[in-house]
N, C-alpha and C. Protein backbone atom coordinates (compact mmCIF):
# COMPACT_ATOMS: atom_id res chain seq x y z
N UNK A 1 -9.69 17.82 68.85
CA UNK A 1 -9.36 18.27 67.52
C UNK A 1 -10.30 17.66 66.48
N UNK A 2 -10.55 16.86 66.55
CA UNK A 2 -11.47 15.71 66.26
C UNK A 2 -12.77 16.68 65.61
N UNK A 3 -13.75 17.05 66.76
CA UNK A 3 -14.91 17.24 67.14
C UNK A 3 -14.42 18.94 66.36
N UNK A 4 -13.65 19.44 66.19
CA UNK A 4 -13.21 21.08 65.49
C UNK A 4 -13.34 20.59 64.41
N UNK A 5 -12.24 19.57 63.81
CA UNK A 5 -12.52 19.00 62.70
C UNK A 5 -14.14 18.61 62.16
N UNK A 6 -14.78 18.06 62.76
CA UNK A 6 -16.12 17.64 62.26
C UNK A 6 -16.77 18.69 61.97
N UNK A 7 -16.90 19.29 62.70
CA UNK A 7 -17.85 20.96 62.83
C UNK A 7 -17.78 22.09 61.63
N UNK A 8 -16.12 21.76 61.36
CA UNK A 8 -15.65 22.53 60.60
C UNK A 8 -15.93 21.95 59.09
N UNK A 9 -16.07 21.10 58.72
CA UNK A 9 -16.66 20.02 57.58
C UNK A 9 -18.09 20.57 57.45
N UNK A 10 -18.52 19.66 58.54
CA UNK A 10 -20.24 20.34 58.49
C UNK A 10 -20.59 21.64 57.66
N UNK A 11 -19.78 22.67 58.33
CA UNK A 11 -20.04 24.29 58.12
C UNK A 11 -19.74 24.45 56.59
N UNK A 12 -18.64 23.78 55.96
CA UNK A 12 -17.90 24.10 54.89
C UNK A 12 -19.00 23.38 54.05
N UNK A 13 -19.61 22.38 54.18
CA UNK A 13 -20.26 21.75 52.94
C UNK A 13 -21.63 22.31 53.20
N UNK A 14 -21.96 22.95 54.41
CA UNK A 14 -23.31 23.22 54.26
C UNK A 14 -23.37 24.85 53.70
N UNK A 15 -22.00 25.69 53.79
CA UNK A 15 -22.33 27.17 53.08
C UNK A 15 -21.94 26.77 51.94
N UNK A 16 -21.31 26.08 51.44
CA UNK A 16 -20.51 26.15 49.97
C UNK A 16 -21.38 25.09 48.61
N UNK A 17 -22.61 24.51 49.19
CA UNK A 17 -23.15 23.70 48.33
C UNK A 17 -23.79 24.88 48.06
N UNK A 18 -23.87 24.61 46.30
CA UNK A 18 -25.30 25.35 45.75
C UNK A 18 -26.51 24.77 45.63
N UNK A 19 -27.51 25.52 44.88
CA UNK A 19 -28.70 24.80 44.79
C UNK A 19 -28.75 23.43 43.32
N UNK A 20 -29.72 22.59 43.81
CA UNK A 20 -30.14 21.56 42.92
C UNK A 20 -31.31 21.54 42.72
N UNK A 21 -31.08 20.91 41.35
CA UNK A 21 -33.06 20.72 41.17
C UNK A 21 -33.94 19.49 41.48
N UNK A 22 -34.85 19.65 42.15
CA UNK A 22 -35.65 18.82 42.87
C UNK A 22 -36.84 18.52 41.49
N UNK A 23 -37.03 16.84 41.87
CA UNK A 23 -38.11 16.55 41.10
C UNK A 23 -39.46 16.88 41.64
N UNK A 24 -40.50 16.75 41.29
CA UNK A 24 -41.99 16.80 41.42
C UNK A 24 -41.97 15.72 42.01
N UNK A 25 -43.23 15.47 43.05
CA UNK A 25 -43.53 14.26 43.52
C UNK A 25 -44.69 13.90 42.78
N UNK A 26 -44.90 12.37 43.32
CA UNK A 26 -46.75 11.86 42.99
C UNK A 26 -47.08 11.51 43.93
N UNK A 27 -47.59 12.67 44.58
CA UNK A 27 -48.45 12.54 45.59
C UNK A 27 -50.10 12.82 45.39
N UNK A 28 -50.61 11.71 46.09
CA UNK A 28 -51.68 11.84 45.42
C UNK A 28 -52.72 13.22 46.68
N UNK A 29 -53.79 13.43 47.03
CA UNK A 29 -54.80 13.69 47.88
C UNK A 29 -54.63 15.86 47.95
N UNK A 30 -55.08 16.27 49.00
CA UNK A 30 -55.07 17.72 49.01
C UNK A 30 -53.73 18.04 49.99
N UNK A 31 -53.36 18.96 49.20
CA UNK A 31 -52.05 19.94 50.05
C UNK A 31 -53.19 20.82 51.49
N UNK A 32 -52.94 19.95 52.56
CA UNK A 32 -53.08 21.05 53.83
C UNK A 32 -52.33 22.09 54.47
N UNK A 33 -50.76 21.27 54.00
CA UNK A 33 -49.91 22.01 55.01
C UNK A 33 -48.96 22.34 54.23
N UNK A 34 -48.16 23.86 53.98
CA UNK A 34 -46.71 23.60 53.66
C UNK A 34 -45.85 24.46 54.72
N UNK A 35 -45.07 23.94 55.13
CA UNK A 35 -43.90 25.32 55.44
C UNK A 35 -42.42 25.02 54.99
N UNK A 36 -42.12 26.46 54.66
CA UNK A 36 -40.97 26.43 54.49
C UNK A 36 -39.96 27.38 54.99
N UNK A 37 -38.57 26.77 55.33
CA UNK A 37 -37.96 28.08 55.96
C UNK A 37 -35.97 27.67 55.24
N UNK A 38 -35.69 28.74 55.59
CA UNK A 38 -34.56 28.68 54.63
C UNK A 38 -33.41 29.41 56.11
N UNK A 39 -32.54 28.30 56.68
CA UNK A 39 -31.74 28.02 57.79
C UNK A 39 -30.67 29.10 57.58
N UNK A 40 -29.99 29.17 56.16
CA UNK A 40 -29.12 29.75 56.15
C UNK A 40 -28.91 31.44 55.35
N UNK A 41 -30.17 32.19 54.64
CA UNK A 41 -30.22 33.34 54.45
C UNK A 41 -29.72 34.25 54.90
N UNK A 42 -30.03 34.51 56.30
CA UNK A 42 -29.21 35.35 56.67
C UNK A 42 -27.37 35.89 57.06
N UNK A 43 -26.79 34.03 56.46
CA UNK A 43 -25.71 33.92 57.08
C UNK A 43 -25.23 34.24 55.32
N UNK A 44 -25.54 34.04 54.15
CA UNK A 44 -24.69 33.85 53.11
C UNK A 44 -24.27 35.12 52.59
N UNK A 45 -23.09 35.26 51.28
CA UNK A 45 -23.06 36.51 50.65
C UNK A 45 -23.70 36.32 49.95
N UNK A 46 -24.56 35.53 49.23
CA UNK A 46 -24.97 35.46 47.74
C UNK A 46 -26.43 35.10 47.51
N UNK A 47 -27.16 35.63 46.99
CA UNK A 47 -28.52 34.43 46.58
C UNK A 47 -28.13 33.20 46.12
N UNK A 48 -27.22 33.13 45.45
CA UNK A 48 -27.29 31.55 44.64
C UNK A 48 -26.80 30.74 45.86
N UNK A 49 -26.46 30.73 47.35
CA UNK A 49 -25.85 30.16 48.49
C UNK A 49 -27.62 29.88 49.89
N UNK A 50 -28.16 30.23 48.81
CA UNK A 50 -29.47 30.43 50.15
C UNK A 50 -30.18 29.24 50.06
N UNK A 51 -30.31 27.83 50.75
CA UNK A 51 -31.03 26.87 51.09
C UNK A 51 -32.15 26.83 51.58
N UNK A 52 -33.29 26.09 50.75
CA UNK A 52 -34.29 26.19 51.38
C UNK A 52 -34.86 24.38 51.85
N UNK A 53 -35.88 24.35 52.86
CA UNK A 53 -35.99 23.35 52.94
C UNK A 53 -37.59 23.33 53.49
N UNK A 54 -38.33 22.59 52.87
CA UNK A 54 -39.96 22.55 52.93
C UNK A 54 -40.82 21.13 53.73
N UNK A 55 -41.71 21.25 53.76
CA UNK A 55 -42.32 20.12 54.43
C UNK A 55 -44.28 20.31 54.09
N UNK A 56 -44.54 19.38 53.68
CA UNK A 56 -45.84 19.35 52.78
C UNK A 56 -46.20 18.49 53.50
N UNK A 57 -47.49 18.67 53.90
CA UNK A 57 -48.56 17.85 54.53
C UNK A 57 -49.82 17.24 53.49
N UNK A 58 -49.97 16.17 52.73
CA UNK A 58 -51.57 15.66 52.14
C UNK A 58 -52.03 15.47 52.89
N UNK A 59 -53.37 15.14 52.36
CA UNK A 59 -54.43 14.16 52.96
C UNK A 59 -55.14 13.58 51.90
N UNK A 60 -55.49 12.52 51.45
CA UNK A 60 -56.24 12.05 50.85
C UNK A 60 -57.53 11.22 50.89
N UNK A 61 -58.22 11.01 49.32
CA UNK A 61 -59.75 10.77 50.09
C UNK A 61 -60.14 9.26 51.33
N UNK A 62 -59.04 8.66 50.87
CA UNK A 62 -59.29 7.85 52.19
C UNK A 62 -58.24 8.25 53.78
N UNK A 63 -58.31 8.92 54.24
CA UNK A 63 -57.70 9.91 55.19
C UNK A 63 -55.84 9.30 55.06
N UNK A 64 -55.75 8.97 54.41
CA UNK A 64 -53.72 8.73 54.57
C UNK A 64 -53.45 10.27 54.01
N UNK A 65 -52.34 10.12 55.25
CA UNK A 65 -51.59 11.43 55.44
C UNK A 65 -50.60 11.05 55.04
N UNK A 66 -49.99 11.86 54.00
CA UNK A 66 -48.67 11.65 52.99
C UNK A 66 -47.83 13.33 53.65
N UNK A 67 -46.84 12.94 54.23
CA UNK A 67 -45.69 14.08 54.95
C UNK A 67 -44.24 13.59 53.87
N UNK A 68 -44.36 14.95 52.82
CA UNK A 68 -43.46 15.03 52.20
C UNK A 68 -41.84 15.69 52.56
N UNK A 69 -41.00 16.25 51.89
CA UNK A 69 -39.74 16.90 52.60
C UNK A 69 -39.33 17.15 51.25
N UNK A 70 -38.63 18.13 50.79
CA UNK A 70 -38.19 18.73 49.53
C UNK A 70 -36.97 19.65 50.21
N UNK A 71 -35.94 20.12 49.58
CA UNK A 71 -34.68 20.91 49.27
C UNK A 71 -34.18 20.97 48.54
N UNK A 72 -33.41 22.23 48.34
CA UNK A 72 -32.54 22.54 46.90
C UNK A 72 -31.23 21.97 47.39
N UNK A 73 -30.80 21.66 49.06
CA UNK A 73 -29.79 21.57 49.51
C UNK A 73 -29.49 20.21 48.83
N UNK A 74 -27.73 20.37 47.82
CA UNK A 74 -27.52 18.85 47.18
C UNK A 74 -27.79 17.86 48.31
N UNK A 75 -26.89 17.76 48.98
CA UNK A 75 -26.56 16.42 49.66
C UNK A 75 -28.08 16.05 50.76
N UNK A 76 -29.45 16.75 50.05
CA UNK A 76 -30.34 16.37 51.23
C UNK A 76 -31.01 15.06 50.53
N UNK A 77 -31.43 14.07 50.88
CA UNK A 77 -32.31 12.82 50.58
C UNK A 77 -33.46 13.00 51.05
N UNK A 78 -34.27 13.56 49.95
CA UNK A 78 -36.05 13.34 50.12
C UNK A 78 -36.54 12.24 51.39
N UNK A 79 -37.20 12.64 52.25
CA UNK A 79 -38.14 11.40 53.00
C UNK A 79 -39.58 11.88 52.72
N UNK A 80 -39.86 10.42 52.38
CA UNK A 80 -41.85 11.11 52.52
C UNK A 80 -42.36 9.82 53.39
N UNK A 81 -43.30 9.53 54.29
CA UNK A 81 -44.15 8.76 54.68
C UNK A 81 -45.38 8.96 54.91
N UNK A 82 -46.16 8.20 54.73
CA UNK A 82 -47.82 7.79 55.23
C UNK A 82 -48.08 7.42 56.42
N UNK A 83 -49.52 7.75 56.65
CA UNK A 83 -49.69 7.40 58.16
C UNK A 83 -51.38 6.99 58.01
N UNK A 84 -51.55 6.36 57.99
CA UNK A 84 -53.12 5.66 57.45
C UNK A 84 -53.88 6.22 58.61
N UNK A 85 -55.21 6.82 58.62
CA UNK A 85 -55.78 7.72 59.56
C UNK A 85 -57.53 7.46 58.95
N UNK A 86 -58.01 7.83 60.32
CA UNK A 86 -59.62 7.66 59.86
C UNK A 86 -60.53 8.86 60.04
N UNK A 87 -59.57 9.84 59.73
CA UNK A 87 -60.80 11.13 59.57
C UNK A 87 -59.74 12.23 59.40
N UNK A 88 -60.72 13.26 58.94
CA UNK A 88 -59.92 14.76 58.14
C UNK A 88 -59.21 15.23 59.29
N UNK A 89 -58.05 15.73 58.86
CA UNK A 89 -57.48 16.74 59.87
C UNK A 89 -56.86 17.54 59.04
N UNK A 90 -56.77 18.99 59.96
CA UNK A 90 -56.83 20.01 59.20
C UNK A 90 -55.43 21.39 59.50
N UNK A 91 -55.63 22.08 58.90
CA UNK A 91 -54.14 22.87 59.32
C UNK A 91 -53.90 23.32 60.75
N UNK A 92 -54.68 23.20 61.44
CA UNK A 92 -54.69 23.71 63.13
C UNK A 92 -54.26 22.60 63.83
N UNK A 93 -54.22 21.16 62.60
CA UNK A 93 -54.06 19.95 63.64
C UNK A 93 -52.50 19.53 63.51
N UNK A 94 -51.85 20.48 62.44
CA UNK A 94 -50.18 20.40 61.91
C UNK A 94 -49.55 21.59 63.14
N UNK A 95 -48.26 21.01 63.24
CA UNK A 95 -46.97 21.54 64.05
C UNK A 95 -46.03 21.70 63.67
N UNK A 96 -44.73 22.25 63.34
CA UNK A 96 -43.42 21.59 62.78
C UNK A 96 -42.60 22.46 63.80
N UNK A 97 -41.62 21.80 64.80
CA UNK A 97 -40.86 22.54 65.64
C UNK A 97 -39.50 22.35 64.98
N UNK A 98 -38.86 23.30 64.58
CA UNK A 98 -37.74 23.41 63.74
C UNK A 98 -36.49 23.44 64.24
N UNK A 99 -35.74 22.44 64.71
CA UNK A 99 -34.66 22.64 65.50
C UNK A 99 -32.99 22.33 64.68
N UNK A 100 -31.86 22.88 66.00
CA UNK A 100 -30.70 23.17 65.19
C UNK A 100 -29.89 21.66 64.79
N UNK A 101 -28.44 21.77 64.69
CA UNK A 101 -27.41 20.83 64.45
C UNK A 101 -27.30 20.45 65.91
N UNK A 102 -27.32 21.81 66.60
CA UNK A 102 -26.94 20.71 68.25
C UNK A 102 -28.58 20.61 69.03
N UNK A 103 -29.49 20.50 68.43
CA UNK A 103 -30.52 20.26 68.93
C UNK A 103 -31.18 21.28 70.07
N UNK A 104 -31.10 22.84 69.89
CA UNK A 104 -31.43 24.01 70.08
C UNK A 104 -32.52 24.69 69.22
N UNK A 105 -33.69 25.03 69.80
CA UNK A 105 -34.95 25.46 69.04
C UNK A 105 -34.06 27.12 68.38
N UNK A 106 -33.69 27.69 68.80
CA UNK A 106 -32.78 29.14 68.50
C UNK A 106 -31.97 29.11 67.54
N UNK A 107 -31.70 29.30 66.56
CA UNK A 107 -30.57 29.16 65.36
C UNK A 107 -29.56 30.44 65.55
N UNK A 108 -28.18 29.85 65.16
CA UNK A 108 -27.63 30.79 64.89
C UNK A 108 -26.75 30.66 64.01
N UNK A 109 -25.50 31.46 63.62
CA UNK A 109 -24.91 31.37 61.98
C UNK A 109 -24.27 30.11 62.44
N UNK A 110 -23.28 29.67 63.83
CA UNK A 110 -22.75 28.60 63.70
C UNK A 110 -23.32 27.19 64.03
N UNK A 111 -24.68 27.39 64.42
CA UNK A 111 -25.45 26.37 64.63
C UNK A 111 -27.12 26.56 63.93
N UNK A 112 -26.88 26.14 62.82
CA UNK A 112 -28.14 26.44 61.92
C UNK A 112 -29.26 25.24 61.97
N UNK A 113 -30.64 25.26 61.19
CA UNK A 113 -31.53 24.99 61.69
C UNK A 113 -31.26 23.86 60.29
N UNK A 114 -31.57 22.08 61.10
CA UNK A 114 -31.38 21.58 60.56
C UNK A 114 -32.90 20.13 60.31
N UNK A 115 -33.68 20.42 61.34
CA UNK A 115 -34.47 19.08 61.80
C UNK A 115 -35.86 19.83 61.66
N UNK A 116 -37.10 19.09 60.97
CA UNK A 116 -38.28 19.47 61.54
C UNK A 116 -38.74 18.59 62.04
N UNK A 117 -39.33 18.56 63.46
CA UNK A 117 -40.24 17.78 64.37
C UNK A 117 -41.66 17.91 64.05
N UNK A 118 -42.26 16.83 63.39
CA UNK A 118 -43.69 17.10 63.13
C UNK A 118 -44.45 16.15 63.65
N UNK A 119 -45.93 16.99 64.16
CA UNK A 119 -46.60 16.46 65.02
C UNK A 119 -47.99 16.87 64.76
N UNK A 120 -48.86 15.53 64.31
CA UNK A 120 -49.75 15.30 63.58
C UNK A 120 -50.99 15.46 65.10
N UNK A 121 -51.87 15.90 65.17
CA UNK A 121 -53.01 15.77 66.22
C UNK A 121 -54.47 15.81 65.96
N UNK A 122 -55.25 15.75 66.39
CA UNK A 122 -56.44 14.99 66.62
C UNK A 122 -57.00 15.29 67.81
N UNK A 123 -57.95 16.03 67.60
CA UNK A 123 -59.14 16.67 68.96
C UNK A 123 -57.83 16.85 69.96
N UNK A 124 -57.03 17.71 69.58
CA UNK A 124 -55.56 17.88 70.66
C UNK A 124 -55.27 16.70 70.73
N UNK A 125 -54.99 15.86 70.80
CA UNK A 125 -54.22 14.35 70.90
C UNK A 125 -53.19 14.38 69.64
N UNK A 126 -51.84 14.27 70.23
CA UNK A 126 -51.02 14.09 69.09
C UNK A 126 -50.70 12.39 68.64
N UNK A 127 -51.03 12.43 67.37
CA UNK A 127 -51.18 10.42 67.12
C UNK A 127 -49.75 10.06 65.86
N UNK A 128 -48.76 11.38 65.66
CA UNK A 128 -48.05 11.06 64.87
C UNK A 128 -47.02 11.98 65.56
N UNK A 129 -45.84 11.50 65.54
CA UNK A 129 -44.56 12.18 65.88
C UNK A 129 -43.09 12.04 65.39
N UNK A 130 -42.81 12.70 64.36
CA UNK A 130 -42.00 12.13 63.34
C UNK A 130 -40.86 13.45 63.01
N UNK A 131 -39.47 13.04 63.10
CA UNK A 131 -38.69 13.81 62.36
C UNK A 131 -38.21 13.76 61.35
N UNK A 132 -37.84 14.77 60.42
CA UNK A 132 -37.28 14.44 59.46
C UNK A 132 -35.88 15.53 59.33
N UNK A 133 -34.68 14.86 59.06
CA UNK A 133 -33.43 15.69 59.39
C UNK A 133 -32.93 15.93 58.19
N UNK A 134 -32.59 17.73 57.66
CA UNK A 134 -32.29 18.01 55.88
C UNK A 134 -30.84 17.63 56.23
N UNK A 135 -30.45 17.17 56.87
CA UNK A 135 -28.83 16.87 56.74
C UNK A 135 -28.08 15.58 56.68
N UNK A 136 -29.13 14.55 56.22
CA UNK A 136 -29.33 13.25 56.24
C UNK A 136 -28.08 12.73 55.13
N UNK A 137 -28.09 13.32 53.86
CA UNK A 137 -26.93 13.28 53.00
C UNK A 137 -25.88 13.67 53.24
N UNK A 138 -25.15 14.48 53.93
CA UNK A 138 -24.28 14.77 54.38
C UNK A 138 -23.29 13.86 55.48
N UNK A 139 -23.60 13.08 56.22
CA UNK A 139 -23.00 12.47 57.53
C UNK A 139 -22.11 11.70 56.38
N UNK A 140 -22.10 10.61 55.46
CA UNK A 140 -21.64 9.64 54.59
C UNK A 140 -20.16 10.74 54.42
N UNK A 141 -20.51 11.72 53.08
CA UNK A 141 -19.04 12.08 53.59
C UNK A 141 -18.50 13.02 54.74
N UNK A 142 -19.19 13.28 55.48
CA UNK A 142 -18.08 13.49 56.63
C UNK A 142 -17.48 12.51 57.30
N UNK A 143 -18.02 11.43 57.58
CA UNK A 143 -17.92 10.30 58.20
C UNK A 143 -16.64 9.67 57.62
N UNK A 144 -16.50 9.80 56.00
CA UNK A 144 -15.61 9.00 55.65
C UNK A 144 -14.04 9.67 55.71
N UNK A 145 -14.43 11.24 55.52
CA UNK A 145 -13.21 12.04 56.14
C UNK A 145 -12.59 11.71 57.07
N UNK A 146 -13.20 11.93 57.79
CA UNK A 146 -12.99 11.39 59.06
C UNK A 146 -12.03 10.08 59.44
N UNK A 147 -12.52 9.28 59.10
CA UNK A 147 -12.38 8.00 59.04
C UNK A 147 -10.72 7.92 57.95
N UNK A 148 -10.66 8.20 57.35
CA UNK A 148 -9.73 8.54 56.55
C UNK A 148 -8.53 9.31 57.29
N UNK A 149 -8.25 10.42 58.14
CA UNK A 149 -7.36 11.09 58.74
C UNK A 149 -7.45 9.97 59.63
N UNK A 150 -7.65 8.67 60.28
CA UNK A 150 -7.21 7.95 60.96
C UNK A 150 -5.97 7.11 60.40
């Protein structure tokens, strides 16, 4: 009942949040990479219900790679990190494998796309392997729900 309960939380705060406004970053160097994909479009009634969630690749002039993360989704918490590097790499050398809530590359309305896996490479050699999960704000209050019906 538990695990119905959780699921059912999840679902409710992730169709029923609207959008927020995201600040600008300062990031410094050139935009190589962006993608963006929006998990839940096809599942909502409304435009104002449609989440999007992005992932920006820099590079700057001394090769640090700055991997940003942006959403309108409220409860998501920005991650950005650096990865100090000694030569250009370029959009053929970016990946992002986009996976679900239960960790399924396939999305569907009850298991939507929540994680990008990004994977930085080099003459084919991958030298960075990093996720970043848009559902990172969210666990706090479910968790405490939770915790609470005990």
């Amino acid at each position: 009942m538990k695990k119905v309960i959780r699921i059912f939380l999840f679902l409710t705060v992730f169709i029923l949040v609207g959008a927020c406004s995201h600040t600008e970053s300062d990031i410094q160097g050139n935009l190589i990479y962006e993608e963006t994909i929006s998990p839940n479009e096809n599942h909502v009634s409304s435009e104002d219900n449609i989440v999007y969630y992005t992932v920006q690749i820099f590079q700057d002039s001394d090769y640090t790679i700055t991997v940003n993360s942006e959403s309108d989704f409220a409860f998501f918490e920005p991650v950005q990190y650096a990865i100090e590097f000694d030569k250009p790499i370029s959009k053929e050398d970016i990946k992002i494998q986009w996976t679900t809530f239960m960790g399924s590359s396939e999305a569907s309305e009850d298991d939507e796309l929540t994680t990008a896996h990004i994977f930085l490479s080099s003459n084919n050699e991958i030298f960075s392997e990093r996720s970043i999960n848009f559902m990172n704000g969210v666990w706090g209050p479910i968790i405490d729900a939770i915790e609470s019906e005990k």
